[in-house]
C-alpha atoms as a PDB file:
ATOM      1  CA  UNK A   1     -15.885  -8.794 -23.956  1.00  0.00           C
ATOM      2  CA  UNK A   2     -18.738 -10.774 -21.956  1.00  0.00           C
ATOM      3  CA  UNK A   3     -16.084 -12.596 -20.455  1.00  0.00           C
ATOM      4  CA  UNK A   4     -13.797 -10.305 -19.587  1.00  0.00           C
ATOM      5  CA  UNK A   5     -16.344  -8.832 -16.146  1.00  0.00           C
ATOM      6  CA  UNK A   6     -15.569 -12.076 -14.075  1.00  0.00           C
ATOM      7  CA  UNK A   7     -11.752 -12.240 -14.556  1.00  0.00           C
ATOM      8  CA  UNK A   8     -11.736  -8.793 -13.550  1.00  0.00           C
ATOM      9  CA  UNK A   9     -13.620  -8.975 -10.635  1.00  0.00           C
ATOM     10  CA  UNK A  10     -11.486 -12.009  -9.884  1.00  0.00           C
ATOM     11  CA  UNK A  11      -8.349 -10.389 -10.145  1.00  0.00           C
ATOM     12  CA  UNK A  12      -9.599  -7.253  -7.861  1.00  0.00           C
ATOM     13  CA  UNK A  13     -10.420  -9.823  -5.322  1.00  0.00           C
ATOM     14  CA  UNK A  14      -6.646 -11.578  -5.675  1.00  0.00           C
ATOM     15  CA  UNK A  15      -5.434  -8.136  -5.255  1.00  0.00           C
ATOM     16  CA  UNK A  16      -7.375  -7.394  -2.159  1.00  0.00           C
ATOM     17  CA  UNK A  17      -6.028 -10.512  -0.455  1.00  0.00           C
ATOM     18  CA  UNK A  18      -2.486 -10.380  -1.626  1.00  0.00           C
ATOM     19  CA  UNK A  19      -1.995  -7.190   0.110  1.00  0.00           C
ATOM     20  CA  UNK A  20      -3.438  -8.402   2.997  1.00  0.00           C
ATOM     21  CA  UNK A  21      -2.186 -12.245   3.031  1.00  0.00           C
ATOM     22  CA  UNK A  22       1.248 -11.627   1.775  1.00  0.00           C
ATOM     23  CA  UNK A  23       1.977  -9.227   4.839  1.00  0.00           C
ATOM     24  CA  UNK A  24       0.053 -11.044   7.553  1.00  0.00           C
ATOM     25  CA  UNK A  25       1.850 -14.387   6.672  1.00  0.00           C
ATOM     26  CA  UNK A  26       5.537 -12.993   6.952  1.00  0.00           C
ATOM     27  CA  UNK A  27       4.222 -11.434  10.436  1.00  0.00           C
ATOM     28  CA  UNK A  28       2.929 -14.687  11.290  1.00  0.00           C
ATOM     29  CA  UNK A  29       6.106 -16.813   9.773  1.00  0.00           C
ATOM     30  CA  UNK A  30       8.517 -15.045  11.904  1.00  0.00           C
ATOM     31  CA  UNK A  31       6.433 -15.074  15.041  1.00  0.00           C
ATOM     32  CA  UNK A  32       6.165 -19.076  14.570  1.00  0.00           C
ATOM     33  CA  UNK A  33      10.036 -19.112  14.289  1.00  0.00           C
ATOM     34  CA  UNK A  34      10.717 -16.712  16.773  1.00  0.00           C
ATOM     35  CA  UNK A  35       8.520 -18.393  19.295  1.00  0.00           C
ATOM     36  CA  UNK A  36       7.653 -21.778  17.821  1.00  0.00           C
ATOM     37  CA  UNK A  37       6.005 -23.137  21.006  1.00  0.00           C
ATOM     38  CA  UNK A  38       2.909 -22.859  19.332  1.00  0.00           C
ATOM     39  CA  UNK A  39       3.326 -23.912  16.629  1.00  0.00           C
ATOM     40  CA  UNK A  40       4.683 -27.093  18.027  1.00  0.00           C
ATOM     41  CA  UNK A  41       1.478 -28.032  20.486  1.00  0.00           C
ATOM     42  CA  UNK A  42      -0.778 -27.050  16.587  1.00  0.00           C
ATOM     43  CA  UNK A  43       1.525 -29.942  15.214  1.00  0.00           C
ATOM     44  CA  UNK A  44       1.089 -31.916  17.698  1.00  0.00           C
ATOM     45  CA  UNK A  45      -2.532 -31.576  18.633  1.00  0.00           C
ATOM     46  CA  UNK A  46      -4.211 -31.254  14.990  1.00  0.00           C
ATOM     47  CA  UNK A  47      -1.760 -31.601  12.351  1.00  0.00           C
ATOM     48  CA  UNK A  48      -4.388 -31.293   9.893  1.00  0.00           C
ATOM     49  CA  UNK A  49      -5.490 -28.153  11.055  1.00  0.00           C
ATOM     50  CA  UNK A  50      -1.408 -26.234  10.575  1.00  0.00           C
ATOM     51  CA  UNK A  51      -2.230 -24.521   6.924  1.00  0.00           C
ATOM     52  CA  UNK A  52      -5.343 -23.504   7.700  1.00  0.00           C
ATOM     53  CA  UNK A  53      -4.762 -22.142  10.664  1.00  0.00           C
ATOM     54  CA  UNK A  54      -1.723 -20.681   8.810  1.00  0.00           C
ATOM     55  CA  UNK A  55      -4.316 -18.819   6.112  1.00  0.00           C
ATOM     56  CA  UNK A  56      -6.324 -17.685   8.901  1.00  0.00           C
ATOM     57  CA  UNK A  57      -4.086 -16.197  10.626  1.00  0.00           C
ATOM     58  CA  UNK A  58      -2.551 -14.657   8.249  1.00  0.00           C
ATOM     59  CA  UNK A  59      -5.233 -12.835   6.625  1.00  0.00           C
ATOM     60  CA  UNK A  60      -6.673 -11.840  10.031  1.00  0.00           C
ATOM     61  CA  UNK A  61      -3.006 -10.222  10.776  1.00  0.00           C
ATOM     62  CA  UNK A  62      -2.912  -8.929   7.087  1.00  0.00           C
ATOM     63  CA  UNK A  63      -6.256  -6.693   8.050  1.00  0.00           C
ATOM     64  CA  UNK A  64      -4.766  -6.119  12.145  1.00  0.00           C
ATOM     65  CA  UNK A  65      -1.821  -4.612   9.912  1.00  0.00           C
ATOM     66  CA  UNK A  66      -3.562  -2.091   7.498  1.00  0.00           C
ATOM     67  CA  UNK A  67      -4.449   0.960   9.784  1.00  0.00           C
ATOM     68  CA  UNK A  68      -0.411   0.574  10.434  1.00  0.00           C
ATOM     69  CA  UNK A  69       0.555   0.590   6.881  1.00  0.00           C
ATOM     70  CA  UNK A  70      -1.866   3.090   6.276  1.00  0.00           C
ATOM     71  CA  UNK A  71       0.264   5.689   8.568  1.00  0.00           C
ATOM     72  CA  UNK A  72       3.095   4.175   7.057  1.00  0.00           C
ATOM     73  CA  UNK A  73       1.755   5.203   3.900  1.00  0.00           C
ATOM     74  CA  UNK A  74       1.153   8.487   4.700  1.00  0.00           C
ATOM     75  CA  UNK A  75       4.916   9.189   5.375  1.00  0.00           C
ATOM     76  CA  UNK A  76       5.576   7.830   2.097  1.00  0.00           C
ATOM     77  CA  UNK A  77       3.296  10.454   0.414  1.00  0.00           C
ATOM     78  CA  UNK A  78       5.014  13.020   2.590  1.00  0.00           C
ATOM     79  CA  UNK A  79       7.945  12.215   1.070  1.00  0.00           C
ATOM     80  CA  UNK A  80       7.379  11.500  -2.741  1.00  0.00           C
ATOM     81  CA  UNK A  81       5.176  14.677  -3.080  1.00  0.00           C
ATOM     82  CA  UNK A  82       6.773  17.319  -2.043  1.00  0.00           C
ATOM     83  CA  UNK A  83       9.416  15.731  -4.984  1.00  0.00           C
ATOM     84  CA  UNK A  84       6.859  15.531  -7.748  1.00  0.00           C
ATOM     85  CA  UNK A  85       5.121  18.802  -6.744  1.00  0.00           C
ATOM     86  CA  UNK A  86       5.965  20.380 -10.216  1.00  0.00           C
ATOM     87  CA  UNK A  87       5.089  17.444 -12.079  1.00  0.00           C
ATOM     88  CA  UNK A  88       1.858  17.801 -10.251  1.00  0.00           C
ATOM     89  CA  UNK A  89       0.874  20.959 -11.249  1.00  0.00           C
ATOM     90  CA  UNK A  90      -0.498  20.976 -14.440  1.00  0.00           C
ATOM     91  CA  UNK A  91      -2.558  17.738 -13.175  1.00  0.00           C
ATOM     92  CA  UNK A  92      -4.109  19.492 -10.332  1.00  0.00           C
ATOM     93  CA  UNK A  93      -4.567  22.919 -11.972  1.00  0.00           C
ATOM     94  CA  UNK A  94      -6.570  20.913 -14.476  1.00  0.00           C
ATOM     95  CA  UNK A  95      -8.281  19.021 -11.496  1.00  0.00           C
ATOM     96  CA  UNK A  96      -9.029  22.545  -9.421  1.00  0.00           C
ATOM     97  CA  UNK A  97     -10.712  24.243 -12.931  1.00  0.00           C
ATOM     98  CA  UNK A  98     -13.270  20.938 -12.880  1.00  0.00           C
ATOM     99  CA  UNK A  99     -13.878  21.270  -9.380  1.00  0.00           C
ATOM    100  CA  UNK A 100     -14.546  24.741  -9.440  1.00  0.00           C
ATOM    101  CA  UNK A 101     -16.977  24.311 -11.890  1.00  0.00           C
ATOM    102  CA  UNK A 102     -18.923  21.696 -10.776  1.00  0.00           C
ATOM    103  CA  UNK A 103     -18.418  21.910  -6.936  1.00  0.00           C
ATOM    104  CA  UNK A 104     -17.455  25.612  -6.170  1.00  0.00           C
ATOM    105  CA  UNK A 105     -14.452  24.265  -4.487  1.00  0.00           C
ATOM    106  CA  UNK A 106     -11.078  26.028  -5.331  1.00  0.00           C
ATOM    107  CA  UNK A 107      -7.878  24.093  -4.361  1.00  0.00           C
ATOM    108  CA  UNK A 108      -4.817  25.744  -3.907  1.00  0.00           C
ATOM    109  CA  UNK A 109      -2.045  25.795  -5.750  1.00  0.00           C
ATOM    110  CA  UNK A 110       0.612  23.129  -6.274  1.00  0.00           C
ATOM    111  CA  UNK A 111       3.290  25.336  -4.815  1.00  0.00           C
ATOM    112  CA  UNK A 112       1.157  25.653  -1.443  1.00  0.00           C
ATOM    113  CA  UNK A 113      -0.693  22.490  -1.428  1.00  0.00           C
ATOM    114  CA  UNK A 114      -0.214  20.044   1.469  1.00  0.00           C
ATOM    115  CA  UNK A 115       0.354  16.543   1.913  1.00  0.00           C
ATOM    116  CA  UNK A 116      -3.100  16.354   3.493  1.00  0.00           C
ATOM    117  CA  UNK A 117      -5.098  18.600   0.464  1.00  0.00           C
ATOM    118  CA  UNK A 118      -3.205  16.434  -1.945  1.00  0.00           C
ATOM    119  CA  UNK A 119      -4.093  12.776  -0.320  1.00  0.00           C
ATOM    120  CA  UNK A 120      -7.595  13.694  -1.272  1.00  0.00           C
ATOM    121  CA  UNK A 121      -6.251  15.865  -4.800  1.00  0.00           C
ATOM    122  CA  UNK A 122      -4.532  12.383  -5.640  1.00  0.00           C
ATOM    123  CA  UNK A 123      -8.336  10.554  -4.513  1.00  0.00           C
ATOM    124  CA  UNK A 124      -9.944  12.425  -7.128  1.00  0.00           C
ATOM    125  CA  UNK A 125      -7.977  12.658  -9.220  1.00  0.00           C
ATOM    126  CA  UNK A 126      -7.745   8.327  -9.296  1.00  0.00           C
ATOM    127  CA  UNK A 127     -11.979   8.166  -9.382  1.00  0.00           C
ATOM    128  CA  UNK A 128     -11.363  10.799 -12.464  1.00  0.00           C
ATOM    129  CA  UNK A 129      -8.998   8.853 -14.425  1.00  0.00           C
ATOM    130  CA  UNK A 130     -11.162   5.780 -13.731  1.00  0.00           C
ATOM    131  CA  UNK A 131     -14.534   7.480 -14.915  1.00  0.00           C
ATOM    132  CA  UNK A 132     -12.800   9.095 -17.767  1.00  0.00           C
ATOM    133  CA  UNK A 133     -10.511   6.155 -18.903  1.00  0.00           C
ATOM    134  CA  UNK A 134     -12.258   2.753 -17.600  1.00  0.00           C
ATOM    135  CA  UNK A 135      -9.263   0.889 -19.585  1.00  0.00           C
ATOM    136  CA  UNK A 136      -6.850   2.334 -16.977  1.00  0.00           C
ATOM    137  CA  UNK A 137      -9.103   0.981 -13.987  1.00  0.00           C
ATOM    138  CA  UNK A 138      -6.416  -2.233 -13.880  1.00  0.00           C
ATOM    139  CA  UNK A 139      -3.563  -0.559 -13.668  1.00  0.00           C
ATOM    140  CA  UNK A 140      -4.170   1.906 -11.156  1.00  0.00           C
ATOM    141  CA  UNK A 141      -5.880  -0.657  -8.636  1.00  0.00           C
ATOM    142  CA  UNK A 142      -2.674  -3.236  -9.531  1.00  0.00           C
ATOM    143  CA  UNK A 143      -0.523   0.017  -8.188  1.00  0.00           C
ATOM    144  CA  UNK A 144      -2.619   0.685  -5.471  1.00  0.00           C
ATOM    145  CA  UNK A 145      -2.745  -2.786  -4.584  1.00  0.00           C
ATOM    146  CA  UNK A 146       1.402  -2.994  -4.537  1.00  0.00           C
ATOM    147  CA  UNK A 147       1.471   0.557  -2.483  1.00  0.00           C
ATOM    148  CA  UNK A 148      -0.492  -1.055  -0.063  1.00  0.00           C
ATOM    149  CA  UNK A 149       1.522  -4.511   0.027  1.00  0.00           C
ATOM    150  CA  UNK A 150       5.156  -2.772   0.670  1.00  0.00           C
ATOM    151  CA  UNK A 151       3.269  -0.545   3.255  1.00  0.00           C
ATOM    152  CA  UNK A 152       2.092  -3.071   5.204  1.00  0.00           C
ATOM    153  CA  UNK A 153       5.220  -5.190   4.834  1.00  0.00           C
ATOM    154  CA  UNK A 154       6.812  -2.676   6.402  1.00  0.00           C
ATOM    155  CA  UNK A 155       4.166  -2.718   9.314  1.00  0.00           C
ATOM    156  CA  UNK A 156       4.552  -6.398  10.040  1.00  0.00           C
ATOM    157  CA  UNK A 157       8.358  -5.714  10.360  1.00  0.00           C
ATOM    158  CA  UNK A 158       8.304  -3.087  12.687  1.00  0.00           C
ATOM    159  CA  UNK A 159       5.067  -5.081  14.795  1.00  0.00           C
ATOM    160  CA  UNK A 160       7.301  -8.387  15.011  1.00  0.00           C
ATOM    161  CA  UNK A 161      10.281  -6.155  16.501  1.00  0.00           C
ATOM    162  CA  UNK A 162       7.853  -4.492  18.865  1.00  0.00           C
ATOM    163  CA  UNK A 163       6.167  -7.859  19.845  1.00  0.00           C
ATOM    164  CA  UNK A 164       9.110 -10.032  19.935  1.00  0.00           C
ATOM    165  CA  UNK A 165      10.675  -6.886  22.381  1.00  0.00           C
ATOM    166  CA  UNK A 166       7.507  -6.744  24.595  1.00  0.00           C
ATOM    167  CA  UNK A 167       7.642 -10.867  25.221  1.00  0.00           C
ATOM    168  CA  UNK A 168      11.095 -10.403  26.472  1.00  0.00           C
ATOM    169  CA  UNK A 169      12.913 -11.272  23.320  1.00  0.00           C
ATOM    170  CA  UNK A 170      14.682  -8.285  24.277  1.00  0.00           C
ATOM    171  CA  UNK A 171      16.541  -9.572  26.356  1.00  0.00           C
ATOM    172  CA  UNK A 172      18.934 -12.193  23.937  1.00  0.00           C
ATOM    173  CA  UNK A 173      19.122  -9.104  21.575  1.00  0.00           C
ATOM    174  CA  UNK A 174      22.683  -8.715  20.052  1.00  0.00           C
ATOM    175  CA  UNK A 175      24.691  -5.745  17.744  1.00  0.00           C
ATOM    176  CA  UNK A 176      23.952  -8.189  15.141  1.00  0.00           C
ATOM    177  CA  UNK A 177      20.642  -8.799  15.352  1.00  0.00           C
ATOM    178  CA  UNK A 178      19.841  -5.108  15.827  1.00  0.00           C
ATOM    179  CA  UNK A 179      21.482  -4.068  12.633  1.00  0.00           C
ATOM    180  CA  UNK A 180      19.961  -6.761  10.564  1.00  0.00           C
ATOM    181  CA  UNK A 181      16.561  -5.740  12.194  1.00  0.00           C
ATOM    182  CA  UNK A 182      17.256  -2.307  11.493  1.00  0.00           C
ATOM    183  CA  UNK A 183      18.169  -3.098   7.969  1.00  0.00           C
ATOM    184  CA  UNK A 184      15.118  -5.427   7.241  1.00  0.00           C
ATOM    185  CA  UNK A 185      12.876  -1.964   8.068  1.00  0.00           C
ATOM    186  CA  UNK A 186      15.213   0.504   6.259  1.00  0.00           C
ATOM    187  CA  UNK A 187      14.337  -1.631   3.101  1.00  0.00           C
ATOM    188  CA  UNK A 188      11.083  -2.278   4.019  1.00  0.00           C
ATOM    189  CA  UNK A 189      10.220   1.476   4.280  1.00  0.00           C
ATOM    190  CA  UNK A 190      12.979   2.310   1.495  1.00  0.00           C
ATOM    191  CA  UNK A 191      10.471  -0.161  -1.194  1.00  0.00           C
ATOM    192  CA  UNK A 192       6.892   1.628   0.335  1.00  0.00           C
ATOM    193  CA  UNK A 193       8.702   5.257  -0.466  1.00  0.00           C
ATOM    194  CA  UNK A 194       9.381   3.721  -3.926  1.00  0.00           C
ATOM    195  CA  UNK A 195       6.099   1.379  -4.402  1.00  0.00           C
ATOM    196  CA  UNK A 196       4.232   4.941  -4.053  1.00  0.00           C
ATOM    197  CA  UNK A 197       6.560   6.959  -5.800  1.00  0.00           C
ATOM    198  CA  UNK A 198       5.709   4.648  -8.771  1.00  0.00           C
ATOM    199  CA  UNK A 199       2.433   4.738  -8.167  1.00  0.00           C
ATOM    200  CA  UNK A 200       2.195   8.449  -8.211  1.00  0.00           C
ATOM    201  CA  UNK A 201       3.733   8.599 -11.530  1.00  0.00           C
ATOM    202  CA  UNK A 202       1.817   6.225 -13.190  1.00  0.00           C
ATOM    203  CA  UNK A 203      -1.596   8.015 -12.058  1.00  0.00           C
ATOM    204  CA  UNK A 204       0.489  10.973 -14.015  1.00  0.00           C
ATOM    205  CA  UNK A 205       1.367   8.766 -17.214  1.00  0.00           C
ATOM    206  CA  UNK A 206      -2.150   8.056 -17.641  1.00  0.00           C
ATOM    207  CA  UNK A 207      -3.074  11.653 -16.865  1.00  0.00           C
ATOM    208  CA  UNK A 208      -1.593  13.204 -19.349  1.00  0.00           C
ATOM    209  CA  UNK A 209      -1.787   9.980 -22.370  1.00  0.00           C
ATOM    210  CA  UNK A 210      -5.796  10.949 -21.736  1.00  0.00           C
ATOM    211  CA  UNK A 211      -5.077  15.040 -21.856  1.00  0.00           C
ATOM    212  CA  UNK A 212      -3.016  14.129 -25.625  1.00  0.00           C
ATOM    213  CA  UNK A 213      -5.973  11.721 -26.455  1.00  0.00           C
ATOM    214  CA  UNK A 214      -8.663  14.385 -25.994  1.00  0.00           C
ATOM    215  CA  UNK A 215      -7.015  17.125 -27.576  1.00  0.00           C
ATOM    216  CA  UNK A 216      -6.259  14.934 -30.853  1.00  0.00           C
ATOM    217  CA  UNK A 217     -10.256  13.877 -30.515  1.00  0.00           C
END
């Protein structure tokens, strides 16, 4: 069990730079190709220096990207909640009787509740299940962590259209090219709906595994 601190703290690190990384480099990948100028005089210039440059880049576009994906994210709790507002409800009438008790604060209703109340309902409700079941810390940082990667995925695609249309790629833009474009951030958004709709449920899973668990204890 000694052992076990590092690796964890290790992993939350990898998980913290894969959602970052992972978007920033496809940003940065299809920039090179779409305008590989740079990328050329790099080669030329400092060989050497192409992957690192490539890391750095990428990471530092992975953070430019997350206030993006974080709007992006939003819409994608707009749209999952609304469809698991009754599985919410016992969850956050159990979550409002705690509150109550130890804060004074009542929240409203599932029925009523809105996507803003619930982003911070669905906070609490993850620093809960973490306090209350530390085995369940992994799992619900791993699904955080992949919310956040299709989120900003989807933010790098719809940066490199706006880029590559402020340069002037515009201009060489075909039918084709728009409806593969347009399908690239259909999917894109289509996978952060889903990445948080499974997200969502899992915080639920574990929920109510821990509500069955007490109740037998």
């Amino acid at each position: 069990m000694a052992e076990a601190k590092p690796r964890a703290a290790g992993a939350w690190l990898y998980d913290d730079l894969l959602a970052w990384l992972c978007p920033g480099g496809l940003l940065l990948t299809a920039l090179a190709l779409r305008h590989p100028a740079g990328l050329h005089l790099l080669r030329e210039q400092a060989p050497e220096l192409t992957l690192p440059t490539w890391f750095a880049g990428a990471y530092a576009l992975g953070l430019a990207l997350s206030p993006i994906g974080r709007l992006i994210y939003g819409i994608a709790q707009g749209i999952v909640w609304p469809r698991l507002r009754q599985a919410w409800a016992p969850a956050i009438e159990f979550l409002s009787a705690r509150l109550e008790r130890s804060e004074g604060l009542v929240l409203p209703s599932a029925a009523q509740m809105s996507t803003s109340v619930f982003h911070d309902v669905d906070r609490r409700m993850r620093e809960y299940l973490e306090a209350a079941d530390p085995s369940s810390r992994n799992t619900l940082n791993r699904m955080k962590v992949l919310c956040s990667l299709a989120c900003n995925a989807a933010a790098a695609c719809l940066v490199f259209v706006a880029v590559d249309g402020l340069t002037g790629g515009y201009i060489d833009w075909t039918a084709g090219r728009i409806g593969v474009a347009a399908l690239v951030i259909a999917l894109a958004l289509i996978a952060a709906v889903y990445r948080e709709r499974r997200r969502q449920r899992t915080q639920l899973s574990i929920w109510r595994r821990l509500r069955i668990e007490n109740e037998q204890g």
